[in-house]
N, C-alpha and C. Protein backbone atom coordinates (compact mmCIF):
# COMPACT_ATOMS: atom_id res chain seq x y z
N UNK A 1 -176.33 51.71 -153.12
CA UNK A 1 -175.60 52.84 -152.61
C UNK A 1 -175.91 52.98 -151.13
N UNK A 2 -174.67 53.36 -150.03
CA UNK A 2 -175.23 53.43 -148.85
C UNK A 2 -174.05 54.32 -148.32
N UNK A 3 -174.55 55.24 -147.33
CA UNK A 3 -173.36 56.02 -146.58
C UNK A 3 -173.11 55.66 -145.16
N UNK A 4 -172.38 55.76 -144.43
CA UNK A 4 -171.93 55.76 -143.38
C UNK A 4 -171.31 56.74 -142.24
N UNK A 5 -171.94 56.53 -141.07
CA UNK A 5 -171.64 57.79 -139.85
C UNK A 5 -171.10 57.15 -139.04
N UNK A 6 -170.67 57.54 -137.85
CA UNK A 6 -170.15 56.82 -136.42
C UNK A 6 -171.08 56.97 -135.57
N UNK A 7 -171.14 56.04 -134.83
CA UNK A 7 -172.44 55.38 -133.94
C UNK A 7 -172.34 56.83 -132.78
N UNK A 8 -174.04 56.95 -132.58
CA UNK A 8 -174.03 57.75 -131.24
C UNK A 8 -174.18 56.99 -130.94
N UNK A 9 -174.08 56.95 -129.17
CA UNK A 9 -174.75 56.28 -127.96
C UNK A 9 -174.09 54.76 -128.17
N UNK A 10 -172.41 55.06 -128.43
CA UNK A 10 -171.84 53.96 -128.70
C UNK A 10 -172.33 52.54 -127.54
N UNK A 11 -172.77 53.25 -126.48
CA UNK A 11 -172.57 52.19 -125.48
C UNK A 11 -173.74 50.95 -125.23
N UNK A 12 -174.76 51.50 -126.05
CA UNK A 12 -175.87 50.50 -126.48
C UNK A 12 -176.07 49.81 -127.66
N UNK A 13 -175.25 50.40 -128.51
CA UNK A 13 -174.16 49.51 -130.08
C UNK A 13 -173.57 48.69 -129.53
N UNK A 14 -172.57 48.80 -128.70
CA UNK A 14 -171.71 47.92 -128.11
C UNK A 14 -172.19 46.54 -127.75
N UNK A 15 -173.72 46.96 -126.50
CA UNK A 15 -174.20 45.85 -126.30
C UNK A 15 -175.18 44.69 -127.12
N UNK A 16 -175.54 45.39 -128.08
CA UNK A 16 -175.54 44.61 -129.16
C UNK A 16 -174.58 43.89 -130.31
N UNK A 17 -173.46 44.93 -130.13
CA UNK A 17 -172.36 43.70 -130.60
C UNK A 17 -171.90 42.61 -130.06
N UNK A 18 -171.68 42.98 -129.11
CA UNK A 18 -171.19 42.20 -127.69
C UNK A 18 -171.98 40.35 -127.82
N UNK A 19 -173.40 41.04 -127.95
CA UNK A 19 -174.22 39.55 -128.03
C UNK A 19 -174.23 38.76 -128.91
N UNK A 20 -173.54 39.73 -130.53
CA UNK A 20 -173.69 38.90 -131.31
C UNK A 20 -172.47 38.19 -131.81
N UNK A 21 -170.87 38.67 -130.92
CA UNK A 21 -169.49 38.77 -130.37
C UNK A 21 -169.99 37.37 -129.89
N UNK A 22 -170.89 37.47 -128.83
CA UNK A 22 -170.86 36.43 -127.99
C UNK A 22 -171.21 34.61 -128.53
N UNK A 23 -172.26 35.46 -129.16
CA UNK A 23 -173.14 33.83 -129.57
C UNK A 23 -172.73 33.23 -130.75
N UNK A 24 -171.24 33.99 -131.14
CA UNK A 24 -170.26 33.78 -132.31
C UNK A 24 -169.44 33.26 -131.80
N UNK A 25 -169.04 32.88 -130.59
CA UNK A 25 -167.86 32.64 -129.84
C UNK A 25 -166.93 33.92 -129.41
N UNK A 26 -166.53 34.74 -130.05
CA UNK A 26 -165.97 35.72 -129.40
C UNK A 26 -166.32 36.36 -128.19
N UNK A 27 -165.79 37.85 -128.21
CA UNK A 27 -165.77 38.00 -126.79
C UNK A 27 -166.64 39.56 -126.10
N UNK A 28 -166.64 39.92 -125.31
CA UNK A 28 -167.35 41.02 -124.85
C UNK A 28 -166.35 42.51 -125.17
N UNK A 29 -167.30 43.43 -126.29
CA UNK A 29 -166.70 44.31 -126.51
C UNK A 29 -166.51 45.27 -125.62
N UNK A 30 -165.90 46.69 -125.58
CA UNK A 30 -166.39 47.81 -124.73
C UNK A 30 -165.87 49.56 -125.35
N UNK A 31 -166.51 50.44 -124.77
CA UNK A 31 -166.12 51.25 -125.45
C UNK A 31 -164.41 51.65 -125.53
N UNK A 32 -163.01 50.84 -124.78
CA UNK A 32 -161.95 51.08 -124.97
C UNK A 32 -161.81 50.40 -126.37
N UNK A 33 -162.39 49.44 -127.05
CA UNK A 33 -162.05 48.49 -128.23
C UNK A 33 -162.59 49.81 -129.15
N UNK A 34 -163.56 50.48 -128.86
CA UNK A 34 -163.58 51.51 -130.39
C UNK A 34 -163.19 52.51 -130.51
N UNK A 35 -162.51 53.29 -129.19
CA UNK A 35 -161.98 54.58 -128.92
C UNK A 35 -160.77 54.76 -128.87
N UNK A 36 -159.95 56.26 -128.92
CA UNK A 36 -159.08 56.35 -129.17
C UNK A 36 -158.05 55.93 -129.54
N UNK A 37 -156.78 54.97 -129.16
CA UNK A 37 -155.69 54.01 -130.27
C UNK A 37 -155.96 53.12 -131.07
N UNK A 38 -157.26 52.24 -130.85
CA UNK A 38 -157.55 51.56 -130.52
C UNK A 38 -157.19 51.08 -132.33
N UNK A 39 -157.94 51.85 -132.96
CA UNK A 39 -157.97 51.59 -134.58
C UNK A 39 -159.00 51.12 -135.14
N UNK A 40 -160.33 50.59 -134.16
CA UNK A 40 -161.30 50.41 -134.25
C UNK A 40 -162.83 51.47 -134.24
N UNK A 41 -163.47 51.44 -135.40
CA UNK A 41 -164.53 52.35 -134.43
C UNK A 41 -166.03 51.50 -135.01
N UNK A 42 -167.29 52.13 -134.44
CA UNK A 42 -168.24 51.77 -134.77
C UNK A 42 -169.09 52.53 -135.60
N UNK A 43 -169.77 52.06 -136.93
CA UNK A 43 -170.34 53.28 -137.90
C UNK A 43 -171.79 52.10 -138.21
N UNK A 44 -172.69 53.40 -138.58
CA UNK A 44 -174.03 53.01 -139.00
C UNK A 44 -173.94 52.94 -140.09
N UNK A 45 -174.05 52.05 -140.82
CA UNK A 45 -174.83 52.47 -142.48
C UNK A 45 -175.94 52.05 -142.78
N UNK A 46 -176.49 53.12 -143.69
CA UNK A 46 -177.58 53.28 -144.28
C UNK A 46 -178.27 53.54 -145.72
N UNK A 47 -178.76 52.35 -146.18
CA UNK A 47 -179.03 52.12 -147.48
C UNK A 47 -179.77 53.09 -148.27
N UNK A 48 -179.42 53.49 -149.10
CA UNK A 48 -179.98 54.38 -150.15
C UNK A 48 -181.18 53.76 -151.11
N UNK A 49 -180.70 52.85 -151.18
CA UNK A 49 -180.86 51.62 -152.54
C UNK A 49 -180.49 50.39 -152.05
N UNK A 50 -181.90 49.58 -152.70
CA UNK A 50 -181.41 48.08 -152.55
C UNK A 50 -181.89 47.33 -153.96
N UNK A 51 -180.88 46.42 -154.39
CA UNK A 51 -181.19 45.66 -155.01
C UNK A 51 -181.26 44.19 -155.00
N UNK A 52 -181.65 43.33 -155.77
CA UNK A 52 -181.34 41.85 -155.74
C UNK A 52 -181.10 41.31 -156.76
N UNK A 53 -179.92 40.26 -156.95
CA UNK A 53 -179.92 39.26 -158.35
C UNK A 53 -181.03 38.74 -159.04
N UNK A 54 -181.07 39.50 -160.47
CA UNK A 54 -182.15 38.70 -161.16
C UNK A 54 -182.24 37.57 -161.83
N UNK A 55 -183.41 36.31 -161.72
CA UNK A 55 -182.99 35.01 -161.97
C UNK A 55 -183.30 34.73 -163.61
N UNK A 56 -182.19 35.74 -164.03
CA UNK A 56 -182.66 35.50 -165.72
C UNK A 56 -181.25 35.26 -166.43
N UNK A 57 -180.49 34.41 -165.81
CA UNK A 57 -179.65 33.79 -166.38
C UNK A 57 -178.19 35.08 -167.20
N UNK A 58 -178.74 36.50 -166.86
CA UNK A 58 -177.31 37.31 -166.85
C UNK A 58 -176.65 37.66 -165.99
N UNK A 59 -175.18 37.52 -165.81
CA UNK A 59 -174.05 37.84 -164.69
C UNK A 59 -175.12 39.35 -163.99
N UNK A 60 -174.62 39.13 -162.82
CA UNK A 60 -174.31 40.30 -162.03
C UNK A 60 -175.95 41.21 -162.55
N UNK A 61 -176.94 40.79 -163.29
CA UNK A 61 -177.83 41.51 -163.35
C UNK A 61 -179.13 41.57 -162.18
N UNK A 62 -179.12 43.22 -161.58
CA UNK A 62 -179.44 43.47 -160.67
C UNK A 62 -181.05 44.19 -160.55
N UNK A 63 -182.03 43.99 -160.19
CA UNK A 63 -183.69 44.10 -159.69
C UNK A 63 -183.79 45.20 -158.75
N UNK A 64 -183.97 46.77 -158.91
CA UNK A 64 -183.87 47.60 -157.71
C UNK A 64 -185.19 46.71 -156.95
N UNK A 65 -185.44 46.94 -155.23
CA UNK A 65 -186.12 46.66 -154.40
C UNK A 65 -186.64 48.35 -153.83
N UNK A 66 -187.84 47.78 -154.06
CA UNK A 66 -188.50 49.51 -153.04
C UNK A 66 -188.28 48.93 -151.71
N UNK A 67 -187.56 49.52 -151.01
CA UNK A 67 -187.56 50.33 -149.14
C UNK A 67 -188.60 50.63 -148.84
N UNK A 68 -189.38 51.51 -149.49
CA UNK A 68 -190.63 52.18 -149.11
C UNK A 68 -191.53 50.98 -148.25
C-alpha cells in the first residue's frame, strides 16, 4: 500500500530527474514540463507496506518486509 502527494520544491526533483532523463538518453526536464498545460506533474510516493515474493512455489504469494 502506498499514497501519493505532489512534489514540494519541484525544482530540486527536477534536477534529479533530469540526471536520471539524462543518463537514460533523454532529455533535460524543467519546471514548464510539470506545470500548468502541460499534463504532466511530479508526485512523491510513499510506502506504507512492503512486501516480497515468497520462494515457496505459490503464485503471487507475498512475505510482508519490516521498513522499520
Amino acid at each position: 500500500m502506498s499514497s501519493a502527494e505532489p512534489v514540494e520544491g519541484a525544482e530540486e526533483a527536477l534536477e534529479v530527474f533530469s540526471r536520471r532523463s539524462l543518463g537514460h538518453g533523454g532529455r533535460v526536464w524543467t519546471l514548464d514540463d510539470v506545470r500548468g498545460d502541460s499534463g504532466m506533474r511530479l508526485y512523491r510516493a510513499v510506502a506504507e507496506a512492503h512486501s516480497m515474493p515468497a520462494k515457496d512455489g505459490r503464485p503471487d504469494h507475498r512475505v510482508p518486509v519490516d521498513l522499520g
